[in-house]
Protein backbone atom coordinates (compact mmCIF):
# COMPACT_ATOMS: atom_id res chain seq x y z
CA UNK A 1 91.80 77.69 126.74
CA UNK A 2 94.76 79.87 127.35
CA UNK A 3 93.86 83.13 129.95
CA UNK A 4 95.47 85.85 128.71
CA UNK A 5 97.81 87.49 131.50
CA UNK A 6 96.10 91.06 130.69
CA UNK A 7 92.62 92.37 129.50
CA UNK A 8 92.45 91.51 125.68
CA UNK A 9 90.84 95.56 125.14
CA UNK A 10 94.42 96.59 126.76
CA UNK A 11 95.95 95.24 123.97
CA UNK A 12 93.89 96.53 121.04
CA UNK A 13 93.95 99.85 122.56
CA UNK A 14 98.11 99.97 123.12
CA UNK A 15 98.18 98.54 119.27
CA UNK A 16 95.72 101.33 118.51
CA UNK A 17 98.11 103.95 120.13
CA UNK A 18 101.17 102.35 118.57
CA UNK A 19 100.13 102.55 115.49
CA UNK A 20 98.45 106.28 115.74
CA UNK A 21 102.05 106.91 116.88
CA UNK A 22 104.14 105.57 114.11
CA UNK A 23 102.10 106.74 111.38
CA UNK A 24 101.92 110.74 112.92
CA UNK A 25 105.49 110.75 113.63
CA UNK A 26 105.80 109.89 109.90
CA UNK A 27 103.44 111.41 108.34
CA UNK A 28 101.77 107.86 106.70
CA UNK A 29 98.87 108.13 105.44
CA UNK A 30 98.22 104.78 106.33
CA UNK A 31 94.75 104.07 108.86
CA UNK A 32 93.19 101.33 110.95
CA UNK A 33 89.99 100.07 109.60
CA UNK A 34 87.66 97.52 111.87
CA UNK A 35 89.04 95.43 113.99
CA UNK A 36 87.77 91.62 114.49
CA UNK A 37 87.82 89.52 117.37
CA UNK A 38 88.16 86.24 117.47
CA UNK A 39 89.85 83.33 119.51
CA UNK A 40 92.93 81.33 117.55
CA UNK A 41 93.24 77.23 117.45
CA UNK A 42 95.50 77.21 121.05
CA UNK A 43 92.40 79.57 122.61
CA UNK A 44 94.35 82.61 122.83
CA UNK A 45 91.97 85.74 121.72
CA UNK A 46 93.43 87.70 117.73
CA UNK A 47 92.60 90.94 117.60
CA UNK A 48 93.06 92.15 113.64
CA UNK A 49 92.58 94.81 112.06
CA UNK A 50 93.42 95.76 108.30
CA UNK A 51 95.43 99.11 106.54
CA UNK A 52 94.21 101.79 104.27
CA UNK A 53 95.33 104.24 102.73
CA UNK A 54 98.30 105.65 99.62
CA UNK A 55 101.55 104.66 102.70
CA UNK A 56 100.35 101.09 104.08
CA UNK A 57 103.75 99.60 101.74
CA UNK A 58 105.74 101.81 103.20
CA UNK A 59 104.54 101.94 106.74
CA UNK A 60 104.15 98.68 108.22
CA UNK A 61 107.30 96.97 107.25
CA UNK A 62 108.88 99.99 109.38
CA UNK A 63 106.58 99.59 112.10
CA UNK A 64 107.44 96.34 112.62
CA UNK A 65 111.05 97.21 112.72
CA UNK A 66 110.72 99.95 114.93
CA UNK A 67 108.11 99.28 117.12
CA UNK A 68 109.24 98.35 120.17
CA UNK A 69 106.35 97.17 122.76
CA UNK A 70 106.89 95.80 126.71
CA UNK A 71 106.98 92.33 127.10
CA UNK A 72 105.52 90.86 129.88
CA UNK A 73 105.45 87.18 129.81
CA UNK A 74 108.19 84.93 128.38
CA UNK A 75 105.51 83.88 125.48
CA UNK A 76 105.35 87.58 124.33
CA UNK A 77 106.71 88.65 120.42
CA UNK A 78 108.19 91.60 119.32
CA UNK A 79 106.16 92.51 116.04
CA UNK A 80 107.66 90.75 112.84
CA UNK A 81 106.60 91.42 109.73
CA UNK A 82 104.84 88.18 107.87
CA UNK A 83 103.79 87.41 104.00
CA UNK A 84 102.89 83.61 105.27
CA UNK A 85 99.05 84.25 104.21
CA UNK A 86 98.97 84.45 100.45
CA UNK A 87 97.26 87.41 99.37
CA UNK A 88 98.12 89.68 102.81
CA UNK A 89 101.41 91.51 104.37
CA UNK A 90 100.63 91.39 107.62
CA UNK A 91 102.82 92.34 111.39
CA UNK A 92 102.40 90.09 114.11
CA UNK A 93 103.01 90.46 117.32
CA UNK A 94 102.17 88.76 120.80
CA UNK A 95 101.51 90.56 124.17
CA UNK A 96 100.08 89.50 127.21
CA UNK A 97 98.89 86.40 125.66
CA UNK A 98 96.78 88.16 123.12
CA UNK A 99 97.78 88.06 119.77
CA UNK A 100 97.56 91.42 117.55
CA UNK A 101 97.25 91.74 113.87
CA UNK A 102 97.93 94.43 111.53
CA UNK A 103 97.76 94.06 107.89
CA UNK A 104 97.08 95.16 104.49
CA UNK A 105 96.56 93.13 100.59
CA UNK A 106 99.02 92.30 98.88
CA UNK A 107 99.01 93.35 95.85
CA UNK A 108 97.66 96.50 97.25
CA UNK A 109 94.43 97.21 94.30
CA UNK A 110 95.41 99.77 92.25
CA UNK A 111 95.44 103.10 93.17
CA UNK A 112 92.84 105.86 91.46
CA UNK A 113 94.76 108.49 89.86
CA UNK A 114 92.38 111.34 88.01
CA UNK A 115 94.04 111.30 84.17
CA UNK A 116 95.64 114.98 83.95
CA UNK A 117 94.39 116.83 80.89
CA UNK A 118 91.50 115.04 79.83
CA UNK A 119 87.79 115.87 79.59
CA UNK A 120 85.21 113.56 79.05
CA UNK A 121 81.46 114.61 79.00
CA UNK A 122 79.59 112.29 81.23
CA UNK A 123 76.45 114.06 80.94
CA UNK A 124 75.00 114.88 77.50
CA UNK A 125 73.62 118.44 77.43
CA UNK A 126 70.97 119.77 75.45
CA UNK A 127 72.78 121.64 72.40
CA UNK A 128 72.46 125.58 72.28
CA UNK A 129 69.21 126.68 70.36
CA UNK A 130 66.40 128.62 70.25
CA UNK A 131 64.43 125.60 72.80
CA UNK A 132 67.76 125.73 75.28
CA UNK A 133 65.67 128.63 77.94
CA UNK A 134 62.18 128.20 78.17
CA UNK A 135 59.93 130.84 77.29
CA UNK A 136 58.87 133.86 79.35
CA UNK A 137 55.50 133.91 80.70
CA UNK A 138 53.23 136.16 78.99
CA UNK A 139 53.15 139.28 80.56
CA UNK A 140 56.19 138.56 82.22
CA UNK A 141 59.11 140.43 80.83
CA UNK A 142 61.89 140.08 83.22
CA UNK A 143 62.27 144.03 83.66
CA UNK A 144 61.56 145.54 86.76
CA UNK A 145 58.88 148.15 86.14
């Protein structure tokens, strides 16, 4: 099992600030979701997380041409951007001997755009008619006295 040459949390949390970075200074709406943990085939600990929201094209192929994080060992990786798992776009970097994951589906599902000027009932309503109100109470006429 490979030791990683700093705390594994480090990591996450300097990805975490990274990408909080990038997508403020331009204005993606693109978020982190959950992030997993797990430990890859060589022992070295994966932290991944996935993308949401309408910017995740647009944001993470820039972030991993822009990002620029401090290496420390010779084994670290700048972040590249990788389509190598089918059905995921995902940037990869290495740091510390950790291994960090950001990524989004590919194709993205389709977005949910409300249909401009169209109404559709979705609830049937009673029609207008003598039943629509019920009736007073006796005695009860409405009118302050």
């Amino acid at each position: 099992m490979t030791i990683p040459a700093i705390d594994p949390y480090a990591v996450r949390d300097q990805a975490v600030h990274a990408w909080l970075m990038h997508a403020t200074t331009h204005r993606y709406d693109a978020r982190l979701t959950t992030w997993t943990h797990t430990v890859n085939a060589a022992g070295e600990p994966v932290w991944s997380a996935e993308l949401a929201g309408a910017d995740v094209e647009l944001a993470l192929p820039r972030f991993a041409s822009t990002t620029r994080l401090p290496l420390r060992t010779d084994s670290d990786v700048l972040p590249g951007l990788s389509v190598e798992l089918e059905g995921r776009v995902a940037v990869w970097w290495r740091q510390g001997g950790v291994w960090v994951e950001l990524w989004h589906a590919d194709p993205l599902p389709p977005a949910v755009t409300p249909m401009s000027g169209l109404w559709r009932r979705t609830v049937a309503s009673p029609k207008p008619g003598p039943n629509l109100f019920p009736t007073q109470l006796a005695g009860r006429s409405g009118v302050a006295e």
